[in-house]
Protein backbone atom coordinates (compact mmCIF):
# COMPACT_ATOMS: atom_id res chain seq x y z
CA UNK A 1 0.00 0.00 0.00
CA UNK A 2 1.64 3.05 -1.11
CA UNK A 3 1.58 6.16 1.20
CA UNK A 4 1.30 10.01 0.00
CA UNK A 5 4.17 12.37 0.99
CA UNK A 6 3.06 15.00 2.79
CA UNK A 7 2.47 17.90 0.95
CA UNK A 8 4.52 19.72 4.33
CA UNK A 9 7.81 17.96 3.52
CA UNK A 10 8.11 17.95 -0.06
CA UNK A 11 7.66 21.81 0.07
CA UNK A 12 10.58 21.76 2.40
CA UNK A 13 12.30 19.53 0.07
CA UNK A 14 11.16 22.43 -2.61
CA UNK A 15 12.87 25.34 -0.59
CA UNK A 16 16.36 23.38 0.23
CA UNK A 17 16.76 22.87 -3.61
CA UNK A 18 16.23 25.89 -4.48
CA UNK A 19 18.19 27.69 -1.57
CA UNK A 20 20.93 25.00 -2.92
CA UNK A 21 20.75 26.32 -5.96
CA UNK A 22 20.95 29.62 -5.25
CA UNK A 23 24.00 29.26 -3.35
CA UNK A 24 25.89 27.42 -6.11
CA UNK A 25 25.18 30.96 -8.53
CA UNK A 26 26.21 32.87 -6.00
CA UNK A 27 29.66 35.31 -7.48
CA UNK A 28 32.68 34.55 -6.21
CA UNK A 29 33.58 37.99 -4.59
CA UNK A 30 37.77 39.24 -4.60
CA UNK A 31 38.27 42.04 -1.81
CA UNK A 32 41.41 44.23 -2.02
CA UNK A 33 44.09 42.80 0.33
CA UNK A 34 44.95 44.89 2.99
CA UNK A 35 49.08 44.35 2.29
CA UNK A 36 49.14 44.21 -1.26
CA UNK A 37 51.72 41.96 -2.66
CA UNK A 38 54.46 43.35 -4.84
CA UNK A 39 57.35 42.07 -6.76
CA UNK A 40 60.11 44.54 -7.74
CA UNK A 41 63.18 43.12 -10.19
CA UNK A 42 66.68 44.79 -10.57
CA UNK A 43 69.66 44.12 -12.72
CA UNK A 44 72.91 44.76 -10.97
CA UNK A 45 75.51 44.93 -13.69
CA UNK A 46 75.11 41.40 -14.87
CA UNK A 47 73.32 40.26 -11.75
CA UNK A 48 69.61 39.68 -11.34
CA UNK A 49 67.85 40.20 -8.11
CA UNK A 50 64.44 39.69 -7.24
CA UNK A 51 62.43 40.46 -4.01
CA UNK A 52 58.81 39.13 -3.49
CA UNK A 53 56.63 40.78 -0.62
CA UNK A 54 53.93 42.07 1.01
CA UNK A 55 53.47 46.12 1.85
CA UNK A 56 51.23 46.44 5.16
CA UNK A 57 50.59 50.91 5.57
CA UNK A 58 50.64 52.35 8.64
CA UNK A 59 46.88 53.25 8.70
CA UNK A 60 47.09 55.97 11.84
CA UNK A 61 49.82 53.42 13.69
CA UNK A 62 52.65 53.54 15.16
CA UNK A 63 55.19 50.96 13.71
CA UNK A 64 58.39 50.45 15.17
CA UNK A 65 58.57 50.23 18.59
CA UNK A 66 54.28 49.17 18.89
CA UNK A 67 53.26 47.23 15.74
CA UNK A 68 56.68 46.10 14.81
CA UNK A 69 58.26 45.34 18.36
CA UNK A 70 62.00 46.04 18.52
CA UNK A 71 64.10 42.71 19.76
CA UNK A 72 61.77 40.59 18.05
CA UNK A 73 62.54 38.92 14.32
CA UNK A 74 59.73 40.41 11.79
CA UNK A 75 58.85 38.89 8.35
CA UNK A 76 59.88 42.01 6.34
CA UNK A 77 56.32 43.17 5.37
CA UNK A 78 53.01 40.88 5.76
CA UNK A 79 51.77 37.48 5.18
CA UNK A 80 54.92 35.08 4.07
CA UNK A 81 58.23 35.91 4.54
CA UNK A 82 59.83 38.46 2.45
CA UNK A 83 61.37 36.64 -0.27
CA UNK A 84 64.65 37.84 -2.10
CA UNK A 85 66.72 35.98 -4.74
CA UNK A 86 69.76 36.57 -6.29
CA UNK A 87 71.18 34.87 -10.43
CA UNK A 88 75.11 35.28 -9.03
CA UNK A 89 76.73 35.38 -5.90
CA UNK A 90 76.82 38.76 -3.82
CA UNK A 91 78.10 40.21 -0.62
CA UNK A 92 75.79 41.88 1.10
CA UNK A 93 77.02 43.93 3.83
CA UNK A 94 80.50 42.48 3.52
CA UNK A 95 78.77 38.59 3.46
CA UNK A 96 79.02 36.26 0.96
CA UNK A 97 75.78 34.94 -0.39
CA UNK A 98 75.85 32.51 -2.77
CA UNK A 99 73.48 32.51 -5.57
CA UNK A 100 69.39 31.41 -4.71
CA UNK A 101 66.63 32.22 -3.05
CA UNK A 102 65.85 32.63 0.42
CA UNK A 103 63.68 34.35 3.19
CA UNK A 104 64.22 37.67 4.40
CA UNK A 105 64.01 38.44 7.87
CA UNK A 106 64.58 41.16 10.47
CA UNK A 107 65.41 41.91 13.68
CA UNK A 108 64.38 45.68 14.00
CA UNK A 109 66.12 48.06 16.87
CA UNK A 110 65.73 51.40 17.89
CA UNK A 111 70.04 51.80 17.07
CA UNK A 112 70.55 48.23 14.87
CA UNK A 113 68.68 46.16 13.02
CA UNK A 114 69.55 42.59 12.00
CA UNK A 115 69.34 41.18 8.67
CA UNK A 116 68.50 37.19 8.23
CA UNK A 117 68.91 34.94 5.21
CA UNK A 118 66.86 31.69 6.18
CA UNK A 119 66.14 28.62 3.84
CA UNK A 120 62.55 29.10 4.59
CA UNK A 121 61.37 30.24 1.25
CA UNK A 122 57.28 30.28 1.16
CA UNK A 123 56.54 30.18 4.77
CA UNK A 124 54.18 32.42 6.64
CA UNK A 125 56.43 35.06 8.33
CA UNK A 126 55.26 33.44 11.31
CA UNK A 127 57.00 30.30 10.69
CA UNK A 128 60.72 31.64 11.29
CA UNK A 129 63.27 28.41 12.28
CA UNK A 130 66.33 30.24 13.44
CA UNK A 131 67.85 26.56 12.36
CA UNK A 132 67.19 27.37 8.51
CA UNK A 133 69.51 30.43 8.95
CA UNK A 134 72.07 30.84 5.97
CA UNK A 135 73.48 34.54 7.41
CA UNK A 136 72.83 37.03 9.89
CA UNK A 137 74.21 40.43 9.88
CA UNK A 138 74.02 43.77 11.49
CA UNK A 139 73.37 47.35 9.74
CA UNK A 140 72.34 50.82 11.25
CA UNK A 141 69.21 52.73 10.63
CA UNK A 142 68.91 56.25 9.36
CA UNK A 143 65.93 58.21 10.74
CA UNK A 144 64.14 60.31 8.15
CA UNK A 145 63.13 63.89 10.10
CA UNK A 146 61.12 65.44 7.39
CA UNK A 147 58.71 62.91 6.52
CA UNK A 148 57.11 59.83 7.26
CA UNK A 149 56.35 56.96 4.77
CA UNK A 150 52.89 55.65 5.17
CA UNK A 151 53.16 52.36 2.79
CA UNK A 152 56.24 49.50 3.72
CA UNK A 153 58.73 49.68 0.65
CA UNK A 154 61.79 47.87 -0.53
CA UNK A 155 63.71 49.37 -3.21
CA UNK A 156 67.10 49.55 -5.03
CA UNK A 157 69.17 52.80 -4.78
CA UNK A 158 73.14 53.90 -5.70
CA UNK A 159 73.29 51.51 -8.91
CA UNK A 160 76.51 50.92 -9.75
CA UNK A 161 77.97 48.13 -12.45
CA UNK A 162 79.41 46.23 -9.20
CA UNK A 163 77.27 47.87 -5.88
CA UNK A 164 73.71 48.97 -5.14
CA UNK A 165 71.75 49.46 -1.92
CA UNK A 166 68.83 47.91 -0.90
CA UNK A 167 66.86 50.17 1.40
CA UNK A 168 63.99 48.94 3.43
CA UNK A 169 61.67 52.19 4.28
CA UNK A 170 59.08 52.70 6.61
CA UNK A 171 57.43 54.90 8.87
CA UNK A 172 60.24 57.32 9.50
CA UNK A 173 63.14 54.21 8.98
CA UNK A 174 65.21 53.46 6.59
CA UNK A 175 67.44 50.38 6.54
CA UNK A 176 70.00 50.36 3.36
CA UNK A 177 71.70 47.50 2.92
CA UNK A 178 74.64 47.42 0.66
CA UNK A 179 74.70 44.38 -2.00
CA UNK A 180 78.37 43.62 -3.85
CA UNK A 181 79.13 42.24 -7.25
CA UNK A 182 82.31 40.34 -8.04
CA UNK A 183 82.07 41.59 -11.81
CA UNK A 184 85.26 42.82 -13.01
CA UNK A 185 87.04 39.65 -12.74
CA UNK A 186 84.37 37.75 -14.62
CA UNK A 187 84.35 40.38 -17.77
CA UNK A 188 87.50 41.09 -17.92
CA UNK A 189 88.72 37.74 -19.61
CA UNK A 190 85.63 37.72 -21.56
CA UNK A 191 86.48 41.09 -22.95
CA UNK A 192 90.21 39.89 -23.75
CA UNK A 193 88.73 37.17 -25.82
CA UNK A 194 86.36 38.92 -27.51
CA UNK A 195 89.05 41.56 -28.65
CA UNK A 196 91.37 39.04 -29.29
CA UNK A 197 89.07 36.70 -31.89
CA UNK A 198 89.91 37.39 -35.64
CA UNK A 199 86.70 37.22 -36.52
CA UNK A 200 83.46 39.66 -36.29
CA UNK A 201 82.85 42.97 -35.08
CA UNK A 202 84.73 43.78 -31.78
CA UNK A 203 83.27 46.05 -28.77
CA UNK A 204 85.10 48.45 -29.04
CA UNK A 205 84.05 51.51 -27.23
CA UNK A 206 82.06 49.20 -24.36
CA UNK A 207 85.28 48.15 -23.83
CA UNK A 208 87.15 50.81 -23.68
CA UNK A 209 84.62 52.08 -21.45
CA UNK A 210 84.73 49.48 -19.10
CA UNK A 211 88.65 49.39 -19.07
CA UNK A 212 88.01 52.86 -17.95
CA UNK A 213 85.49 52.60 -15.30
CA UNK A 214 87.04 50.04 -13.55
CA UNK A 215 90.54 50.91 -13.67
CA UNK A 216 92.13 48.22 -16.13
CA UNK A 217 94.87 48.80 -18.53
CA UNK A 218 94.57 52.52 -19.72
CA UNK A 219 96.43 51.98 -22.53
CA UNK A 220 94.22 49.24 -24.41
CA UNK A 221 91.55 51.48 -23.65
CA UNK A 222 92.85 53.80 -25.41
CA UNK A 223 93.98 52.04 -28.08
CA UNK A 224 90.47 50.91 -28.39
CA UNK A 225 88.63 54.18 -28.32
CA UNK A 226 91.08 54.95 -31.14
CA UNK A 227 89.73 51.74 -33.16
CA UNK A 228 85.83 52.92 -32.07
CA UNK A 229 86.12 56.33 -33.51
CA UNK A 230 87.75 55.37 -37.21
CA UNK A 231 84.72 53.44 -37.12
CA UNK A 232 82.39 56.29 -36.27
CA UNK A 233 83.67 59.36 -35.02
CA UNK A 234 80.74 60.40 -32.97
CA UNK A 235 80.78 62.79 -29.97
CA UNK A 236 80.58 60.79 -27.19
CA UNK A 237 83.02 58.06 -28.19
CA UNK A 238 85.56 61.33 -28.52
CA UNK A 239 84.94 62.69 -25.08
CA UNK A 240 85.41 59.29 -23.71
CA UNK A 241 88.84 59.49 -25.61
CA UNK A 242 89.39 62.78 -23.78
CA UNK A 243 88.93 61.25 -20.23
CA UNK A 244 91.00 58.34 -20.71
CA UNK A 245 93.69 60.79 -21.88
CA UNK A 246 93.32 62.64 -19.00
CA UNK A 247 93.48 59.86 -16.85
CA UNK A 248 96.75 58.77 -18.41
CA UNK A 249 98.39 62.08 -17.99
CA UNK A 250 97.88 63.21 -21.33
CA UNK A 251 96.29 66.79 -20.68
CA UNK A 252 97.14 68.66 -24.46
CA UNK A 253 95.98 65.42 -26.03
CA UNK A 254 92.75 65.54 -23.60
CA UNK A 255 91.93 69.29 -24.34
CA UNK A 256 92.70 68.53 -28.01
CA UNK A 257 89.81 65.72 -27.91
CA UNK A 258 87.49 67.27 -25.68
CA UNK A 259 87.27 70.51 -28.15
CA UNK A 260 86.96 67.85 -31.09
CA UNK A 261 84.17 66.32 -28.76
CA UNK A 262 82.82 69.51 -28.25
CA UNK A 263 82.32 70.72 -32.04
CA UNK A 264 80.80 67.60 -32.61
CA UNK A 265 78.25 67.65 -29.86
CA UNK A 266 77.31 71.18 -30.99
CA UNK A 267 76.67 69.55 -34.66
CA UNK A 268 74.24 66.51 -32.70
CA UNK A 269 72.94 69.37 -30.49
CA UNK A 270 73.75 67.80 -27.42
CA UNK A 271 74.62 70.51 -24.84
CA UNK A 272 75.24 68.00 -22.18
CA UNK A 273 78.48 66.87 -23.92
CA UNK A 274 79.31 70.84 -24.66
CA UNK A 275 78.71 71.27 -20.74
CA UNK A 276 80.42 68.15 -19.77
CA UNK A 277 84.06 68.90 -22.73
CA UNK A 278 83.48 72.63 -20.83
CA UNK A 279 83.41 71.09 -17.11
CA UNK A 280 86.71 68.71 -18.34
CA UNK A 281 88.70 71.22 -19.95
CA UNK A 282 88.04 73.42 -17.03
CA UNK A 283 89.32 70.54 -15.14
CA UNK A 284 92.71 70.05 -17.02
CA UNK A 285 94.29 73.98 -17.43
């Protein structure tokens, strides 16, 4: 004998469907994250760096000191671990790093702060294991007395071919930290093979250039600013002639290229070579 459902429960049955139902359409909602993440990439001569983290503002707070206790190691922003990488190894502060990825802690004080390297990659900056460490070092803080900076940053300052600093900012802190290349010693011998092959078109004035920033032999960089300009006599390759000169002792051969520099920079209508031949003549008499 078959029984009738009452009508009670299959109106029940009804609602739950459809409340089912209306649950599964529901839109899948984002909301802005309250420490945005950011990822900021630098090339440091022929080094890449990379740093991966979070920026938490200050929103009416105080930081260090209150939010950010001093004594205490800190994740470097919000969420994970600050995360920094390096393509070669560095020195940073005077430490060797070798080449990889790892998490970047801190131990912020009023005087010192420390900086950590830890194996930790991908944790939540909660997660810290002192263990995992790969180096520790110390730096000093510079107050900022004219402003305040509301939004955590990291950034890359003082880029130089072998140097830069890395300056963590906040509130009214900032934290440089200096980060070394070993890059002379690793062109160098590429250069001297390059300008020794037989074949191709040779480097020239990068070369010469180089040899000249970094304090190599003078006189192959002058002999191959010499080669650059019978290839193309243009202004700038002429007033790096002019320094090299100069920095070899040579001042009538410097003033002599520096004026030929000059009267070609007034034909390009560049009048920061005319200013710069000016400042380096200036310079010589």
């Amino acid at each position: 004998m078959k029984t009738k459902t009452p009508l009670s429960i299959l109106a029940f049955a009804l609602a739950l469907s459809l409340a089912n139902e209306s649950f599964a359409q529901a839109p899948k909602l984002e909301f802005p994250a309250a420490s945005p993440a950011c990822t900021i990439k630098q090339r440091v001569g022929l080094t890449d760096i990379e740093v991966v983290y979070s920026r938490p503002s200050m929103k009416g707070r105080q930081i260090f000191g209150s939010l950010v206790p001093y004594g205490a190691v800190w994740r470097t922003g919000a969420n994970n671990a600050t995360k920094i990488s390096f393509s070669t190894p560095v020195k940073l502060n005077g430490t060797e790093i070798a080449a990889g990825a790892y998490a970047f802690y801190t131990i912020p004080g009023e005087n010192e702060w420390t900086i950590i390297l830890n194996k930790g990659v991908g944790k939540s900056g909660t997660q810290y294991d002192q263990n995992e460490d790969v180096a520790r070092f110390k730096v000093t803080p510079v107050k900022l007395s004219d402003t305040s900076i509301d939004t955590f940053t990291i950034e890359f300052n003082h880029i130089r071919d072998e140097s830069a600093v890395i300056t963590l900012v906040w509130e009214q802190t900032v934290v440089p930290v200096k980060v070394e290349l070993d890059l002379t010693s690793k062109l160098v011998p590429q250069i001297q093979e390059a300008m020794s092959a037989t074949e191709g078109r040779k480097p020239y004035y990068q070369a010469a250039m180089f040899y000249y920033d970094h304090d190599q032999d003078l006189k192959k960089a002058s002999q191959w600013v010499d080669a650059a300009i019978a290839e193309r006599e243009a202004h700038y390759i002429v007033y790096l002639k002019a320094k090299i000169l100069a920095k070899l002792g040579d001042k009538p051969g410097a003033i002599a290229a520096a004026k030929r520099s000059t009267e070609l920079a007034i034909t390009a209508k560049d009048a920061g070579y005319v200013k710069m031949n000016e400042d380096l003549i200036t310079s010589l008499k």
